[in-house]
C-alpha atoms as a PDB file:
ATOM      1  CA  UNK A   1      17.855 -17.740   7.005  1.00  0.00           C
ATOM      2  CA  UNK A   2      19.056 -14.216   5.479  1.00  0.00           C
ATOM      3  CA  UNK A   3      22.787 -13.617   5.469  1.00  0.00           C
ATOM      4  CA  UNK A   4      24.313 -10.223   6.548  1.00  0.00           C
ATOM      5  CA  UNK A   5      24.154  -9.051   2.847  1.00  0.00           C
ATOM      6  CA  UNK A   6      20.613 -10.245   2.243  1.00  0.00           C
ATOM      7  CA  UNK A   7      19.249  -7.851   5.626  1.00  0.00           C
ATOM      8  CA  UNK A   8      21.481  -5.190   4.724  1.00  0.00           C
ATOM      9  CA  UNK A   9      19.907  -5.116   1.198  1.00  0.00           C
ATOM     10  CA  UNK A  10      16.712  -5.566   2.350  1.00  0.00           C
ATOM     11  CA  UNK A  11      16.964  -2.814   5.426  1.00  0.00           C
ATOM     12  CA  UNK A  12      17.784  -0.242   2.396  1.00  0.00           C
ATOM     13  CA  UNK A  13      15.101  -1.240   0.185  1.00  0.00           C
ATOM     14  CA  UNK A  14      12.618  -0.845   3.118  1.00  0.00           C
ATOM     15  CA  UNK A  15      14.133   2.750   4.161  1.00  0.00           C
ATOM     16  CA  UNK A  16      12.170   3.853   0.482  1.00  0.00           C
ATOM     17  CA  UNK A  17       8.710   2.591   1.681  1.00  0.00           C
ATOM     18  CA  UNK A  18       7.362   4.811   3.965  1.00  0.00           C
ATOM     19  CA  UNK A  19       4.884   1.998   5.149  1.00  0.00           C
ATOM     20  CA  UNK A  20       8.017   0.362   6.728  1.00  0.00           C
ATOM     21  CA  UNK A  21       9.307   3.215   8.429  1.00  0.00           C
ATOM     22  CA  UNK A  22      11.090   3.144  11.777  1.00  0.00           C
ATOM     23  CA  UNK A  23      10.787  -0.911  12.064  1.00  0.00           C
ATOM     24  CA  UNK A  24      13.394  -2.922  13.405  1.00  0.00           C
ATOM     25  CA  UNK A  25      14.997  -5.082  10.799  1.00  0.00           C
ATOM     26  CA  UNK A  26      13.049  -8.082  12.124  1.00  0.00           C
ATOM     27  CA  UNK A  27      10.049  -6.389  12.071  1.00  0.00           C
ATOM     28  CA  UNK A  28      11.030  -5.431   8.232  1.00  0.00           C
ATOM     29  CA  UNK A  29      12.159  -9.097   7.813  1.00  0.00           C
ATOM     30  CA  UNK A  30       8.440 -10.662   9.179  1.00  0.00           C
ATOM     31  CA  UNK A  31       6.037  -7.711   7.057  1.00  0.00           C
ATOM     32  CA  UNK A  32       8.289  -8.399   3.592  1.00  0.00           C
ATOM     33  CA  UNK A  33       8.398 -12.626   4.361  1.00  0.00           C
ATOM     34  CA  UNK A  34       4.159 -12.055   5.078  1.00  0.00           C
ATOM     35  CA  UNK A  35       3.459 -10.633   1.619  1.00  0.00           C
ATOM     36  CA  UNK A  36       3.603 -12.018  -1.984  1.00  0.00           C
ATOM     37  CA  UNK A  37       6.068 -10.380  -4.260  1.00  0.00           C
ATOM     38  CA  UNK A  38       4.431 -10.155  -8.030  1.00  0.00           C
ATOM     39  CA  UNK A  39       4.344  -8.194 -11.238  1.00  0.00           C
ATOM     40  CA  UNK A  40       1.645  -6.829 -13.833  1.00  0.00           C
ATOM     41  CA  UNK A  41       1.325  -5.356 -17.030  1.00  0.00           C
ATOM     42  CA  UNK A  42       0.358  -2.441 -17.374  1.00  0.00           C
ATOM     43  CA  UNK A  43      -3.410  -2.050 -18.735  1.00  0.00           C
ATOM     44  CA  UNK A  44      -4.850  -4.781 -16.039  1.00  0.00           C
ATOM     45  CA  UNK A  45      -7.042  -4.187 -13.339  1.00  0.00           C
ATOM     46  CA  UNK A  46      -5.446  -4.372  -9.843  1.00  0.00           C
ATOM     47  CA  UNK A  47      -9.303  -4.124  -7.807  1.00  0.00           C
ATOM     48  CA  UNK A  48     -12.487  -3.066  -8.834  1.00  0.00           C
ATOM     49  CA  UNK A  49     -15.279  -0.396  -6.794  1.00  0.00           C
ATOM     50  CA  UNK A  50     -17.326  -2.967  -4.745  1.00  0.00           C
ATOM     51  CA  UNK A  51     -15.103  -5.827  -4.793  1.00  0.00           C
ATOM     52  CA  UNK A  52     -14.580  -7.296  -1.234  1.00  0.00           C
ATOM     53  CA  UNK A  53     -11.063  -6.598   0.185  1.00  0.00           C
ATOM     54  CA  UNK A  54      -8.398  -9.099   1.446  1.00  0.00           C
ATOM     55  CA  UNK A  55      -5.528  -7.652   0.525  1.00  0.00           C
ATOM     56  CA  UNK A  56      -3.421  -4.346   0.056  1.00  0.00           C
ATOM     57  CA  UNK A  57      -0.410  -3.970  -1.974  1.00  0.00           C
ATOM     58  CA  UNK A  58       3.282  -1.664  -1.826  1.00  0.00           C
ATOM     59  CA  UNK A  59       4.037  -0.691  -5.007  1.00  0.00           C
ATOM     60  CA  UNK A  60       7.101  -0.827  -5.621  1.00  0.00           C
ATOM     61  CA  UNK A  61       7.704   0.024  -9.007  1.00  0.00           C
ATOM     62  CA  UNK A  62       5.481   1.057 -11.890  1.00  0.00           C
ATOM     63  CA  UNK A  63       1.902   3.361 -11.845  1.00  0.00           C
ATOM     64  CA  UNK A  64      -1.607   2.567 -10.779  1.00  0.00           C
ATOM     65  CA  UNK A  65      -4.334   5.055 -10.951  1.00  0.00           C
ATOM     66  CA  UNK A  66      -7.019   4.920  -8.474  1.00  0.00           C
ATOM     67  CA  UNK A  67     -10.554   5.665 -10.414  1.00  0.00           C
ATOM     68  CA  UNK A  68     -14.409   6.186  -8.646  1.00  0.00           C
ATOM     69  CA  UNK A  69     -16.265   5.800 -12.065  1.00  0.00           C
ATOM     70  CA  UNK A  70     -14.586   8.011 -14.727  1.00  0.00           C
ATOM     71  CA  UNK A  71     -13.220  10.137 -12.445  1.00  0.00           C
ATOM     72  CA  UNK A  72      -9.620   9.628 -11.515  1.00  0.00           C
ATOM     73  CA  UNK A  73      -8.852  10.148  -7.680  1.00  0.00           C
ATOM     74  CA  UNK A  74      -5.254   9.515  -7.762  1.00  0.00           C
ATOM     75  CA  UNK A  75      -2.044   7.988  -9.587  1.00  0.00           C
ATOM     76  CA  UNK A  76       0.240   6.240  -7.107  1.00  0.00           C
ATOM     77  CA  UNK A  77       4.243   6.090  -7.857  1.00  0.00           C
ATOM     78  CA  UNK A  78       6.407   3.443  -6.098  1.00  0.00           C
ATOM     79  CA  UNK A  79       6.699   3.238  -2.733  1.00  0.00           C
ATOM     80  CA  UNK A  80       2.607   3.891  -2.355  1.00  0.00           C
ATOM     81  CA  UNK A  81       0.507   2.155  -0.493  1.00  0.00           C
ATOM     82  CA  UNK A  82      -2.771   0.690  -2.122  1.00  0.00           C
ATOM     83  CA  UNK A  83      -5.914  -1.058  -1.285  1.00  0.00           C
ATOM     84  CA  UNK A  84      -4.971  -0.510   2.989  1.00  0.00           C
ATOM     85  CA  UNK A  85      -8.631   1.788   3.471  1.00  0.00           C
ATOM     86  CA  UNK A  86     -10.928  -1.207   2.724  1.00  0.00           C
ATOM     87  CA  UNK A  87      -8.496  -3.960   4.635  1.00  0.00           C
ATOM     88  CA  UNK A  88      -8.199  -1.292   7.780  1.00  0.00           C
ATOM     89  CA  UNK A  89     -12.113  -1.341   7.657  1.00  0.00           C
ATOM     90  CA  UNK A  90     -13.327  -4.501   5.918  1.00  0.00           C
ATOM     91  CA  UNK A  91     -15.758  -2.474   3.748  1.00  0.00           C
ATOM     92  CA  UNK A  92     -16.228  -3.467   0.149  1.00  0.00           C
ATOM     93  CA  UNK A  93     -13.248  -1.622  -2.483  1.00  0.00           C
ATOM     94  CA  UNK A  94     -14.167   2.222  -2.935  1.00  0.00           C
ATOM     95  CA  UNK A  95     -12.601   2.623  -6.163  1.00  0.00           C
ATOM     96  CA  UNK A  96     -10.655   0.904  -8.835  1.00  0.00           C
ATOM     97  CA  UNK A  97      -7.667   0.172  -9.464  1.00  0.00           C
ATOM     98  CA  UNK A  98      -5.863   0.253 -12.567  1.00  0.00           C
ATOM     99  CA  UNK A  99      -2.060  -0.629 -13.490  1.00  0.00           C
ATOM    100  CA  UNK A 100      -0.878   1.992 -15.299  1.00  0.00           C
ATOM    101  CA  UNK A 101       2.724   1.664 -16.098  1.00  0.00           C
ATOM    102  CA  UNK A 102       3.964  -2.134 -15.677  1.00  0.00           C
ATOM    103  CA  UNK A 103       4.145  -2.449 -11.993  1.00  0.00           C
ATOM    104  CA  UNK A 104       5.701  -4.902  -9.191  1.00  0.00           C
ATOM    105  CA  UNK A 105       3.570  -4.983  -6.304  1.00  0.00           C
ATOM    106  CA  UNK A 106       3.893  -6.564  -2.390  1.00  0.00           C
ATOM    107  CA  UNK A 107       0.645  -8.242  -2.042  1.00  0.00           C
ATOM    108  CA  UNK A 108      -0.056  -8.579   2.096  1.00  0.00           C
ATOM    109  CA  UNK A 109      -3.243 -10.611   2.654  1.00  0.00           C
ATOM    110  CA  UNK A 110      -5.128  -9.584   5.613  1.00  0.00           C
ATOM    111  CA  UNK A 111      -5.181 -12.614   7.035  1.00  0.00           C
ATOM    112  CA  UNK A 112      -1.376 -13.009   7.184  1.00  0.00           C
ATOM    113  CA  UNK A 113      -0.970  -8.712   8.490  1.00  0.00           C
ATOM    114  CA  UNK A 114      -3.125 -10.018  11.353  1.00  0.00           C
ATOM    115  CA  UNK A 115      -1.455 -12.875  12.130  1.00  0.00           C
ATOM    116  CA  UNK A 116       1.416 -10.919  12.180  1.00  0.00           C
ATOM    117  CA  UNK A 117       0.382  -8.129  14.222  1.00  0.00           C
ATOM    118  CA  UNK A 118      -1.381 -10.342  17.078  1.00  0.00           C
ATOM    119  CA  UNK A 119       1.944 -11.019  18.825  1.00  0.00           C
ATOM    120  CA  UNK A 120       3.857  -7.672  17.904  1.00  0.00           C
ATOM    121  CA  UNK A 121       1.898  -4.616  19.522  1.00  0.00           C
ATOM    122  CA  UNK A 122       4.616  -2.140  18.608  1.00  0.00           C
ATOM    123  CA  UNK A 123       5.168  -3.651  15.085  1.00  0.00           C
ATOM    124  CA  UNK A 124       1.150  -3.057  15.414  1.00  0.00           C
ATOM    125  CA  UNK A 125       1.211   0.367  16.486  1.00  0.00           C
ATOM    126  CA  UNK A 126       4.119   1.336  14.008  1.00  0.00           C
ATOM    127  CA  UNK A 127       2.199   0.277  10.721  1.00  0.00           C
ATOM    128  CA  UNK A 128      -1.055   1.401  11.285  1.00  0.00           C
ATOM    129  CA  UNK A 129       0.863   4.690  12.225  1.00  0.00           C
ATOM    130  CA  UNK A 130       2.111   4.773   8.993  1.00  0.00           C
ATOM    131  CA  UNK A 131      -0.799   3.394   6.894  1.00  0.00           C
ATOM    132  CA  UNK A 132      -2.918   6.281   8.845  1.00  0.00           C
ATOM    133  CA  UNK A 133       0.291   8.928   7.531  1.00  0.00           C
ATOM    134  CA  UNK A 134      -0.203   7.510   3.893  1.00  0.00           C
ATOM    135  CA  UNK A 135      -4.210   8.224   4.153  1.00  0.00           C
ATOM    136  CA  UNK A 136      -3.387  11.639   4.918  1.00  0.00           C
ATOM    137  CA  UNK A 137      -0.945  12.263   2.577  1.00  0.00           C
ATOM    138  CA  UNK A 138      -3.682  10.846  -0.037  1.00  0.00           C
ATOM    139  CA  UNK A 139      -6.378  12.919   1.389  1.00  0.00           C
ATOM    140  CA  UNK A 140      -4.198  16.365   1.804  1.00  0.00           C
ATOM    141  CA  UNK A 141      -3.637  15.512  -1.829  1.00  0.00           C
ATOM    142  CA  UNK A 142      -7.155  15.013  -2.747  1.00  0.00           C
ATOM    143  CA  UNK A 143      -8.189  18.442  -0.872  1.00  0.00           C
ATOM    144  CA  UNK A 144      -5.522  20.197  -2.550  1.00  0.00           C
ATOM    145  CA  UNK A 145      -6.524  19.258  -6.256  1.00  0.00           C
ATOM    146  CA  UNK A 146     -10.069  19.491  -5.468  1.00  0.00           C
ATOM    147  CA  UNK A 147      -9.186  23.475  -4.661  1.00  0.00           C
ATOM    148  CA  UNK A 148      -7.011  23.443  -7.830  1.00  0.00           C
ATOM    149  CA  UNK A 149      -9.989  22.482 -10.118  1.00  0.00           C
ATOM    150  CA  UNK A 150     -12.373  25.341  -8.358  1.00  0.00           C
ATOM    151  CA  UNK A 151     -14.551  22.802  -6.722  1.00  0.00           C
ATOM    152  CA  UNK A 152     -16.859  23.197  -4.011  1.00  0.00           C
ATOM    153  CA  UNK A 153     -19.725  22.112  -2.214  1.00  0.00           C
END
């Protein structure tokens, strides 16, 4: 069992991660106990195009760039979410990932997030509200560079 200190430190770690946002410290406490804190170097390949998907990842410190091909579709900073389209939809990857700078990562297997979110329905409701937020930031993002470079259809 976490002491006082241990929540408190955890509570402000999660306040960063906008996939935790507005969960109850034991919500926080169950999603961060669920997933697999690790580390890689940078150069490695997080996922590739095509792969099948049972996991996403937090980054929480370090790069990864997000490549279809050779063309780069985005470079995630900590705090990003990675990897949550294909485990929201069970398709195969759509693009690969790549570690960029040295990065530590929260792994959360998809069979562990559902486990989790079978018996919560607001814990449910609260992180696919935010996993659908981070797709939109990505895609807002996307639109806006894509208008920045001139293209078009």
């Amino acid at each position: 069992m976490l002491d006082q200190a241990q929540v408190s430190h955890r509570l402000k770690i999660a306040q960063k991660i906008p996939f935790l946002k507005d969960l109850s410290a034991d919500q926080v406490n169950r999603v961060l106990n669920s997933g697999k804190l690790g580390s890689m170097d940078a150069g490695n390949r997080l996922c590739k195009a095509g792969e099948h998907s049972n996991a996403m990842w937090v980054l929480l410190g370090g790069e990864l760039l997000i490549k279809d091909g050779e063309t780069i579709l985005a470079t995630l900073e900590a705090v990003d979410l990675a990897g949550e389209m294909s485990l929201i939809t069970g398709l195969p990857r759509s693009a690969t990932i790549l570690v960029t700078k040295d990065a530590v990562l929260l792994e959360i297997q998809k069979l562990r997030l559902d486990a989790l979110l079978k018996d919560d329905i607001d814990l449910e409701r609260k992180l696919y509200r935010n996993m659908l937020q981070s797709l939109c930031g990505k895609l807002r993002q996307n639109n806006a560079q894509m208008t920045q470079e001139g293209t078009t259809l």
